[in-house]
C-alpha atoms as a PDB file:
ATOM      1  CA  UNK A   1       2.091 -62.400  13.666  1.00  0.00           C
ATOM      2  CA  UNK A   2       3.645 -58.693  14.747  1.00  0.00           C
ATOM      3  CA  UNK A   3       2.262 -56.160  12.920  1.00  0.00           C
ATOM      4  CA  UNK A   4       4.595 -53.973  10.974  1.00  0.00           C
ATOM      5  CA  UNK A   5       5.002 -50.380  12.860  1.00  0.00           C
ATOM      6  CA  UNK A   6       4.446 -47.667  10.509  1.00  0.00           C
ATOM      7  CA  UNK A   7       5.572 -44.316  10.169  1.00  0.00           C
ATOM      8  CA  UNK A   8       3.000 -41.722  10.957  1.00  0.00           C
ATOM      9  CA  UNK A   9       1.405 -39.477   8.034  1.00  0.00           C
ATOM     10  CA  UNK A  10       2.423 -35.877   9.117  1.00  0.00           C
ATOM     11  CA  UNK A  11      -0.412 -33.629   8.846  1.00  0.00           C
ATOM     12  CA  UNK A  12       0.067 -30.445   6.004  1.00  0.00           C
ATOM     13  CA  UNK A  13       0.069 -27.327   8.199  1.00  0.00           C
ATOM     14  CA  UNK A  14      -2.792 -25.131   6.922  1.00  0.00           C
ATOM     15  CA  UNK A  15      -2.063 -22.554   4.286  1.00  0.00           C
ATOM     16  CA  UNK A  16      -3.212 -19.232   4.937  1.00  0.00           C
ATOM     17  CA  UNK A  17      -5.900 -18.012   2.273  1.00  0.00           C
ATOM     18  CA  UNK A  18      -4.705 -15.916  -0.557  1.00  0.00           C
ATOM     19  CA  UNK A  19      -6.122 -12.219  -0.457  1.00  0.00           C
ATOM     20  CA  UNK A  20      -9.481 -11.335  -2.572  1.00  0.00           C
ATOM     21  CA  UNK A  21      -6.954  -8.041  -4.009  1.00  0.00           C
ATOM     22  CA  UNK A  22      -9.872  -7.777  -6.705  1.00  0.00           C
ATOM     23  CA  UNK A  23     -12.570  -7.440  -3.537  1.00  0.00           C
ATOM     24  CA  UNK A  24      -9.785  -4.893  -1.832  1.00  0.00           C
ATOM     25  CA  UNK A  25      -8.973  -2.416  -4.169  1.00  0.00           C
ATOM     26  CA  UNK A  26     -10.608  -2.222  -7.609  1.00  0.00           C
ATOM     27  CA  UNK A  27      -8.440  -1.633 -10.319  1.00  0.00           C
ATOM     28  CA  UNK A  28      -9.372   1.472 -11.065  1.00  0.00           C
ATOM     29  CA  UNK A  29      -8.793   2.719  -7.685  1.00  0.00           C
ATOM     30  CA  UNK A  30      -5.380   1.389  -7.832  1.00  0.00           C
ATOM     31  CA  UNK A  31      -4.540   2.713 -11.075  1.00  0.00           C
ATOM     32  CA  UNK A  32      -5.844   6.413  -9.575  1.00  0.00           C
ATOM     33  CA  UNK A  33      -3.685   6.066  -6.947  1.00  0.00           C
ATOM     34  CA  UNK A  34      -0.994   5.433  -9.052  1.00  0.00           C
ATOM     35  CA  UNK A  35      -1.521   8.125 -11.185  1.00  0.00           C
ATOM     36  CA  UNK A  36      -2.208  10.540  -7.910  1.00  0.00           C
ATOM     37  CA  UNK A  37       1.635   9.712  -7.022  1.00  0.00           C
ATOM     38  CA  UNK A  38       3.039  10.156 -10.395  1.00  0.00           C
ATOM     39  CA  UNK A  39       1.172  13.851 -10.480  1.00  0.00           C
ATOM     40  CA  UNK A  40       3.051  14.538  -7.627  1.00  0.00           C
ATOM     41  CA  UNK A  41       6.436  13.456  -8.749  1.00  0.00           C
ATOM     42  CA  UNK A  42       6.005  15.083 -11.757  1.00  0.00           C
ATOM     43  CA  UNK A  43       6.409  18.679 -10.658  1.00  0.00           C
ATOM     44  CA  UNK A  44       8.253  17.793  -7.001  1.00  0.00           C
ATOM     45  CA  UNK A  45      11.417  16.512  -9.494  1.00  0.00           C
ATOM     46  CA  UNK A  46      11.431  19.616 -11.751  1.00  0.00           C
ATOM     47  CA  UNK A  47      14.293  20.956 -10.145  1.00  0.00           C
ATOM     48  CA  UNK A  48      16.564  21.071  -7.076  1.00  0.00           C
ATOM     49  CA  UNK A  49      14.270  23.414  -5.408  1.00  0.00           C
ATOM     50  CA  UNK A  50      11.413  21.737  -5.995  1.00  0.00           C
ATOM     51  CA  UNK A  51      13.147  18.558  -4.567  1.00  0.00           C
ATOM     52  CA  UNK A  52      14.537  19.778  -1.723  1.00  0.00           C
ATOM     53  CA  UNK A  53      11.010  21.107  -0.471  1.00  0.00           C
ATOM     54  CA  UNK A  54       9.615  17.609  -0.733  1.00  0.00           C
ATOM     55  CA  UNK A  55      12.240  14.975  -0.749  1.00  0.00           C
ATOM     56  CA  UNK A  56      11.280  13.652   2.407  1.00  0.00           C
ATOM     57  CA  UNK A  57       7.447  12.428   0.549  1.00  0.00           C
ATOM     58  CA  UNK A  58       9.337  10.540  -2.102  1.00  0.00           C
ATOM     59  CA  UNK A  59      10.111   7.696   0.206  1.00  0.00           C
ATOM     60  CA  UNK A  60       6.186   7.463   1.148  1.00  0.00           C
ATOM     61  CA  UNK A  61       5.015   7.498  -2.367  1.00  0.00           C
ATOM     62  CA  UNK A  62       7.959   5.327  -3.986  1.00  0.00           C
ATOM     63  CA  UNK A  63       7.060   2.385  -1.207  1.00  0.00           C
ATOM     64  CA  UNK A  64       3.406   3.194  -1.943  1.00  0.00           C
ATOM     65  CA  UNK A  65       3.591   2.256  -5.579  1.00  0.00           C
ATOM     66  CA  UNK A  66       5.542  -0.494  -5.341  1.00  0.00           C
ATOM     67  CA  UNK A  67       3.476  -1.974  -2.873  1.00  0.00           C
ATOM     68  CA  UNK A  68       0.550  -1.055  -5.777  1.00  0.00           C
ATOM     69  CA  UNK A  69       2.319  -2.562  -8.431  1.00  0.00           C
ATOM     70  CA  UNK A  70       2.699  -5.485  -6.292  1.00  0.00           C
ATOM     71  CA  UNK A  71      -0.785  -6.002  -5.283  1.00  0.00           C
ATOM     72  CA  UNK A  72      -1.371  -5.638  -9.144  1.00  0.00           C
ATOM     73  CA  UNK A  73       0.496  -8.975  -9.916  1.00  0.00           C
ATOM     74  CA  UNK A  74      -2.611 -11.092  -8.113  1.00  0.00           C
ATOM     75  CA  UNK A  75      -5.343  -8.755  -9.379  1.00  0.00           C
ATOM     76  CA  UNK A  76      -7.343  -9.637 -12.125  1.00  0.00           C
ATOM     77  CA  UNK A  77      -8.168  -6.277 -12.912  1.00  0.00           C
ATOM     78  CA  UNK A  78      -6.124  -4.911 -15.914  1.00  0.00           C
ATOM     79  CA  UNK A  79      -3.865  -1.477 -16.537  1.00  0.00           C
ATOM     80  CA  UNK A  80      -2.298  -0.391 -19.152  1.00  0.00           C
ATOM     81  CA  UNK A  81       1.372  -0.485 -17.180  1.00  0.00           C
ATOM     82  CA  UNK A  82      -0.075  -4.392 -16.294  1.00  0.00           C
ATOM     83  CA  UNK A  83       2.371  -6.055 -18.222  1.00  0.00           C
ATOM     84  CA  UNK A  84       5.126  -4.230 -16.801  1.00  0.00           C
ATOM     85  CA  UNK A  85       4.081  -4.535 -13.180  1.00  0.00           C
ATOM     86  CA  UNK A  86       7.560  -5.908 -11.698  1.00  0.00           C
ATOM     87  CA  UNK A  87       9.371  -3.804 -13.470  1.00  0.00           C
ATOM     88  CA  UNK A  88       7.425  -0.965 -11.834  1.00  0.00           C
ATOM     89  CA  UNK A  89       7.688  -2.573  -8.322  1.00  0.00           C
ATOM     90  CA  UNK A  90      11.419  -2.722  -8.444  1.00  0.00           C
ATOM     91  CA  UNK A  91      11.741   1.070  -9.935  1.00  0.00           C
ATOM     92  CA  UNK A  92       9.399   2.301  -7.675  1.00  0.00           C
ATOM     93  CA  UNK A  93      11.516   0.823  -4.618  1.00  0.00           C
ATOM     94  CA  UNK A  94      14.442   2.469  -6.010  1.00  0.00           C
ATOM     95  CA  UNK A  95      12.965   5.628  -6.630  1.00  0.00           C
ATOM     96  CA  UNK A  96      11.768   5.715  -2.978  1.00  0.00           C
ATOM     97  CA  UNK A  97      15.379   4.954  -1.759  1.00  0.00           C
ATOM     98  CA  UNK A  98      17.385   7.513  -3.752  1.00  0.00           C
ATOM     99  CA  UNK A  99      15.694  10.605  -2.373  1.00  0.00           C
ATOM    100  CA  UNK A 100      18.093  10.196   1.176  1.00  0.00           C
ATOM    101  CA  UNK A 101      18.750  13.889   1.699  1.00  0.00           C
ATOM    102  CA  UNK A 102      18.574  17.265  -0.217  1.00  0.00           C
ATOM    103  CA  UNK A 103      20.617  18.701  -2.717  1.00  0.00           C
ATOM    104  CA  UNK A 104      21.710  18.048  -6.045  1.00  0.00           C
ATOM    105  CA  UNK A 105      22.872  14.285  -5.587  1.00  0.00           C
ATOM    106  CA  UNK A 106      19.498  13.251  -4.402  1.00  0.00           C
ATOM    107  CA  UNK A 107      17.803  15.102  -7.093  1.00  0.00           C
ATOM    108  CA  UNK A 108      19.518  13.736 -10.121  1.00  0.00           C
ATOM    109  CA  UNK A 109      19.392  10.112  -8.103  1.00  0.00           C
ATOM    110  CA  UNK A 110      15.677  10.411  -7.928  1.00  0.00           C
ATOM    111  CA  UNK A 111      15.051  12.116 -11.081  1.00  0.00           C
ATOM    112  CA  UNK A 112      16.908   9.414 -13.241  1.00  0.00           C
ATOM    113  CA  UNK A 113      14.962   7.178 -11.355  1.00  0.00           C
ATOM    114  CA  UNK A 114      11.656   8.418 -12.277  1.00  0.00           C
ATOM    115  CA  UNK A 115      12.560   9.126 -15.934  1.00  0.00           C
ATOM    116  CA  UNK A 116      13.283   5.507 -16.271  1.00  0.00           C
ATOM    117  CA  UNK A 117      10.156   4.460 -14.084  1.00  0.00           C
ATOM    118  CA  UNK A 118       8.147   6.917 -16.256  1.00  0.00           C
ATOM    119  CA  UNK A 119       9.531   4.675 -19.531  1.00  0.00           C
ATOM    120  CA  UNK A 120       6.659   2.037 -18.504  1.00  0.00           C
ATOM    121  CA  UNK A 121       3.734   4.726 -18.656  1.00  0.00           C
ATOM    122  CA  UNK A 122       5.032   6.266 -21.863  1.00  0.00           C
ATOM    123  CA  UNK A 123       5.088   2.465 -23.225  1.00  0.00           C
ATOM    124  CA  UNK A 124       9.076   1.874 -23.783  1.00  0.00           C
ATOM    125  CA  UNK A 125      10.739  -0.482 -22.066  1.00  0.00           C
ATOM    126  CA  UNK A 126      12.450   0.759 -18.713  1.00  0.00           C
ATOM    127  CA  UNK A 127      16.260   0.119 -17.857  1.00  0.00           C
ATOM    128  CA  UNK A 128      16.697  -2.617 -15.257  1.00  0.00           C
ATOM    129  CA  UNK A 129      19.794  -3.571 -12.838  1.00  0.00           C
ATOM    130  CA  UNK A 130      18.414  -6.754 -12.407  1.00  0.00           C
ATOM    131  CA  UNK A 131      15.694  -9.029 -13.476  1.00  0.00           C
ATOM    132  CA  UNK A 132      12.690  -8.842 -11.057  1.00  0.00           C
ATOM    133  CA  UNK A 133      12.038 -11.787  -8.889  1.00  0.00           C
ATOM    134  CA  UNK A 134       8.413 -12.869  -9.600  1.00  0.00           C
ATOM    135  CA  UNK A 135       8.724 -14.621  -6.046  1.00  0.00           C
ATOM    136  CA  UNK A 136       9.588 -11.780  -4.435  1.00  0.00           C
ATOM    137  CA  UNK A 137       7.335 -10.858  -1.477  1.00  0.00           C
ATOM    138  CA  UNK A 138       6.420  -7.491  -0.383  1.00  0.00           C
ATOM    139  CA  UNK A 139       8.739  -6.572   2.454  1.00  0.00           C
ATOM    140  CA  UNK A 140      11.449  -7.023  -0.523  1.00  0.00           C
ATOM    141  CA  UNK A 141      10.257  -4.398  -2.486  1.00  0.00           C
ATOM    142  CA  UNK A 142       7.987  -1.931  -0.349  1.00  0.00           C
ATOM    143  CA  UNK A 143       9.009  -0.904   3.254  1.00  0.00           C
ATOM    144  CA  UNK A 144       6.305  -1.067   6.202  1.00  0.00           C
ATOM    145  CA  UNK A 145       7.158   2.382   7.997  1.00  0.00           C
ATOM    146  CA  UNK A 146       6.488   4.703   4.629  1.00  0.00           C
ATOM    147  CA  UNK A 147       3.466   3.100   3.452  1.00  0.00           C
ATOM    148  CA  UNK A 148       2.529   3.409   7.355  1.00  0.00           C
ATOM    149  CA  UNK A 149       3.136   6.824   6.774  1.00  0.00           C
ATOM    150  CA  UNK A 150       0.510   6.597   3.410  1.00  0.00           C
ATOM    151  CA  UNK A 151      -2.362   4.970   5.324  1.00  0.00           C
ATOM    152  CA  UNK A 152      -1.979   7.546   8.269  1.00  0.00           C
ATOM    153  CA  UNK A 153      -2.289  10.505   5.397  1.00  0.00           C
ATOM    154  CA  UNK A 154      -5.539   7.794   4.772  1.00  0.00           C
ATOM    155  CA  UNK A 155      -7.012   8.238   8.080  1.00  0.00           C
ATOM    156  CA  UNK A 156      -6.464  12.211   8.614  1.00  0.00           C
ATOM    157  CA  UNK A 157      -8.221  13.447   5.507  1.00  0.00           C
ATOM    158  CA  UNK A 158     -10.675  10.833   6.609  1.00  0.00           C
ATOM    159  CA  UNK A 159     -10.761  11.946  10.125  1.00  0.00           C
ATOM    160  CA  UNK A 160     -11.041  15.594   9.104  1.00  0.00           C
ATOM    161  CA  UNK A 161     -13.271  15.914   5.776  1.00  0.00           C
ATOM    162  CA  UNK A 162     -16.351  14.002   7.403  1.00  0.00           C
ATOM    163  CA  UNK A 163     -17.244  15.384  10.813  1.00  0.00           C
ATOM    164  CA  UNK A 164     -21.089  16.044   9.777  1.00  0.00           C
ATOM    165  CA  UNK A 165     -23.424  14.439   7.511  1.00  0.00           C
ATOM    166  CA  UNK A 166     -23.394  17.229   5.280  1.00  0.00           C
ATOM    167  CA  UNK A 167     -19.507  16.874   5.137  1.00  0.00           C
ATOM    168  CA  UNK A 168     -19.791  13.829   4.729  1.00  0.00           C
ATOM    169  CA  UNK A 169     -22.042  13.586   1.530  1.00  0.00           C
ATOM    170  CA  UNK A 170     -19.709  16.111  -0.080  1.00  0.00           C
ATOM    171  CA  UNK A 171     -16.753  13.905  -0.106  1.00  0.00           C
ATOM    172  CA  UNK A 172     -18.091  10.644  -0.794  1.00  0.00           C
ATOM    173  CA  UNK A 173     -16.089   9.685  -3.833  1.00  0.00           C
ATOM    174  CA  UNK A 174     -12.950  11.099  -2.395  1.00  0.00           C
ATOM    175  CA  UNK A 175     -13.946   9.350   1.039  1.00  0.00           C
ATOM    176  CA  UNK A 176     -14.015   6.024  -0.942  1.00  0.00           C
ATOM    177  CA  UNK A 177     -11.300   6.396  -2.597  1.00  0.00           C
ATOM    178  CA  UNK A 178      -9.014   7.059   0.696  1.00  0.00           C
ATOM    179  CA  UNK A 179     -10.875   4.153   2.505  1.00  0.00           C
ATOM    180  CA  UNK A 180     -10.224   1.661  -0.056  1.00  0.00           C
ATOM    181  CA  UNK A 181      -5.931   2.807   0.029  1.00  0.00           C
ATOM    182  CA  UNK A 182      -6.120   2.315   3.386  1.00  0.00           C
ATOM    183  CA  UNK A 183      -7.502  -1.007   3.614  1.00  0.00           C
ATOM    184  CA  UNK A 184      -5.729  -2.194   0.830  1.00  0.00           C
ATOM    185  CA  UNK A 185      -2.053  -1.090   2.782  1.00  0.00           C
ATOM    186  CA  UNK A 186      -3.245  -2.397   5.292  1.00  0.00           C
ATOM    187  CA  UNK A 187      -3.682  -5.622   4.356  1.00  0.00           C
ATOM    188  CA  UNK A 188       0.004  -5.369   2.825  1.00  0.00           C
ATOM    189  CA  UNK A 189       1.348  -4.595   5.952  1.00  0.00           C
ATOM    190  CA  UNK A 190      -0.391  -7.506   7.154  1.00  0.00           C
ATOM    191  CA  UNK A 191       2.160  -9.961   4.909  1.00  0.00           C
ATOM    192  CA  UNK A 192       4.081 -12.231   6.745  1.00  0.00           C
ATOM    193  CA  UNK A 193       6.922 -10.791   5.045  1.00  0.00           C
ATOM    194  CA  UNK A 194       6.711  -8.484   7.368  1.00  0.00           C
ATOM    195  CA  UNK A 195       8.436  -8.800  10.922  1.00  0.00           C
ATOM    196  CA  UNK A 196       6.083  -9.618  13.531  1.00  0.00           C
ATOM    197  CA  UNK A 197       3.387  -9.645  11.051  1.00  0.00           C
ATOM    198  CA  UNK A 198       3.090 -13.669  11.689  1.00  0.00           C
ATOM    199  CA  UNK A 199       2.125 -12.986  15.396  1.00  0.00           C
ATOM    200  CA  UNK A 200      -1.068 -13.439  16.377  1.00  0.00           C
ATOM    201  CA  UNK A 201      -1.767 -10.566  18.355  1.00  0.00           C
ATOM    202  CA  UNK A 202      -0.314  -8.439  15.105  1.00  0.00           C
ATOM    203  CA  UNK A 203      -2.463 -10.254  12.998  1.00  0.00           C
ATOM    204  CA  UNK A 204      -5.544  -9.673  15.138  1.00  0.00           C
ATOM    205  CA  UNK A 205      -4.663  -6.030  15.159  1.00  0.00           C
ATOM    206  CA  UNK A 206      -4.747  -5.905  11.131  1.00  0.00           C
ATOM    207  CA  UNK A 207      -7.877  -7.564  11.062  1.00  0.00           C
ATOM    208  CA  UNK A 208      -9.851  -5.667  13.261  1.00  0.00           C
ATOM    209  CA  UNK A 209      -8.094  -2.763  11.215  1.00  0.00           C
ATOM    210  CA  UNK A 210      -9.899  -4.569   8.279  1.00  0.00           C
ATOM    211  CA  UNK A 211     -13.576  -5.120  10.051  1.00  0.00           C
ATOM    212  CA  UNK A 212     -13.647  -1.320  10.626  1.00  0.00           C
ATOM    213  CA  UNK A 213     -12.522  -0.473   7.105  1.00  0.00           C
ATOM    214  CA  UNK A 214     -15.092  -2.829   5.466  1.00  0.00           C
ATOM    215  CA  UNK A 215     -18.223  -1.175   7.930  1.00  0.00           C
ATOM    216  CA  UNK A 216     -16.531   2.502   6.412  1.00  0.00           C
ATOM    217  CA  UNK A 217     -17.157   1.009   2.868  1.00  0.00           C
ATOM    218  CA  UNK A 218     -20.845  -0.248   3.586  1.00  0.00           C
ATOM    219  CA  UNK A 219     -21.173   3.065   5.869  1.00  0.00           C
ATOM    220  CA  UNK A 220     -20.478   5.285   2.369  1.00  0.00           C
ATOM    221  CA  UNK A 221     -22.660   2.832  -0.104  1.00  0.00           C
ATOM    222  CA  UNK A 222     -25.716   3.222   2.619  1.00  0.00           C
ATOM    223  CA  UNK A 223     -24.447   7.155   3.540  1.00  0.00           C
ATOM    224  CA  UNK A 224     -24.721   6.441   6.818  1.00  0.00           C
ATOM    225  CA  UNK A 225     -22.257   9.090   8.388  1.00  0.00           C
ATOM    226  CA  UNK A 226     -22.943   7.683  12.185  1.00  0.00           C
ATOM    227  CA  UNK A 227     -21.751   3.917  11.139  1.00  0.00           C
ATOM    228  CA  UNK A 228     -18.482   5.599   9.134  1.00  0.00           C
ATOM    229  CA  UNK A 229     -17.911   8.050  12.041  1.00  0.00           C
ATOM    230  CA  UNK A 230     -17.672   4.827  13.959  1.00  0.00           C
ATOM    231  CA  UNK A 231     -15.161   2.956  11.688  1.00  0.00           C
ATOM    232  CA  UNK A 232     -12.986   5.814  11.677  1.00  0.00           C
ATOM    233  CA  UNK A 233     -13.177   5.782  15.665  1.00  0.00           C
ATOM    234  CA  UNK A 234     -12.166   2.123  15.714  1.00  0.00           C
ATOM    235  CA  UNK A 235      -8.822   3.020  13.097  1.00  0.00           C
ATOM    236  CA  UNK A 236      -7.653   5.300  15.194  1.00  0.00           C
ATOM    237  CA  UNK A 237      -8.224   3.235  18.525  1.00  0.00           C
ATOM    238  CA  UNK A 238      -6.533  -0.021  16.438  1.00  0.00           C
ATOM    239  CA  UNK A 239      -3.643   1.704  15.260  1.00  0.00           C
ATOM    240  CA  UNK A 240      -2.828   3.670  18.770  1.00  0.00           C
ATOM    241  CA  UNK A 241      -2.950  -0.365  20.066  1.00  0.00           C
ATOM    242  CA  UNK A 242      -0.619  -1.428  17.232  1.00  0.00           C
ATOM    243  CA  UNK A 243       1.637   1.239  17.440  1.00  0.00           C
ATOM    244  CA  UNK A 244       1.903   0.689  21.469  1.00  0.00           C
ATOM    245  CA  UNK A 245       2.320  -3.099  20.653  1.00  0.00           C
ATOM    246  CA  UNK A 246       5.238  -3.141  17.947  1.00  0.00           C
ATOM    247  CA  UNK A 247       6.331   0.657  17.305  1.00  0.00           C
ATOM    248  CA  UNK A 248       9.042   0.415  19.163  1.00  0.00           C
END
């Protein structure tokens, strides 16, 4: 008697493990950050003048949020803007792409888009082109380059504030704070949303960024300004690699 041939079970590929956001980036230093980027809207969109000296950070800090508001949608953590996280993704991206040159086009472009961002904070409900895609992955909604731009801001205050112990123990909280961003963007630009991101010599890049970042985290919790010194080292070192790797 033949035996019947059959068809071969094909093996599920591996999924990649969902990010521990709640591990990355407490809430409350997300919600900080947030609120760090909103105090510097606030005055930069006062008037033309004020736009025109700082247009070119809006990009950086509209990408920056959105890629916050993103993370925000996996983090257990709550805010009071929580509930209107998508909505603040979407107008954040917006924001970030309406300030494209000086002048008074740009201005009222980025200023309408704030007002109506700021609608979520003030607890109305903001004004929406579209509905926001829950699916929607973070190269969608937050661009690589400008929150590249964030995380390098990251590493130079880090770089500069903490050259000696003494330094060092000044600036802890603020030192924290700036580590945490920076590993938290980091890991964003990580998603394989991202092109190139699915490589494996880009992925080995982001997670060495991410060994370094957590010693800088254990480094300010034991204050050891030596094994921090060290972690900053190995950022710059990594992202000099990356750069020279996929920059271009």
């Amino acid at each position: 008697t033949e035996t019947p041939n059959t068809e071969p079970v094909p093996k599920e590929e591996p999924k990649a493990a969902s990010v521990a956001w709640d591990e990355l980036i407490p809430m409350e230093i997300l919600d900080n950050e947030i609120k760090n980027i909103r105090n510097f809207l606030t005055p930069t969109l006062q008037s033309v003048g004020t736009y025109n000296r700082e247009y070119k950070m809006l990009p950086m800090n509209g990408n920056t949020m959105a890629a916050l508001a993103q993370i925000a949608l996996s983090h257990s953590g709550d805010a009071l803007w929580k509930d209107q996280a998508l909505a603040l993704r979407d107008l954040s991206y917006v924001l970030a792409n309406s300030a494209d040159a000086p002048g008074r086009a740009g201005w009222e472009a980025s200023s309408l888009a704030f007002e109506n961002l700021s609608n979520i904070f003030s607890g109305s409900d903001p004004t929406l082109e579209s509905d926001p895609d829950p699916e929607a992955a973070f190269a969608d909604n937050a661009d690589r380059g400008p929150i590249m731009q964030r995380m390098e801001i990251a590493y130079n205050w880090l770089s500069s504030n903490t050259p000696t112990p003494a330094a060092f123990a000044d600036v802890k909280e603020k030192a924290l704070h700036e580590t945490i961003v920076l590993g938290a963007l980091t890991q964003v630009t990580g998603d394989e949303s991202y092109l190139f991101a699915d490589e494996p010599d880009y992925r080995t890049h982001v997670t060495e960024m991410m060994s370094a970042i957590t010693q800088m985290r254990q480094a300010i919790e034991d204050d050891n300004h030596e094994s921090f010194r060290d972690g900053v080292s190995s950022i710059n070192k990594k992202c000099a690699e990356c750069h020279t790797d996929y920059r271009e």
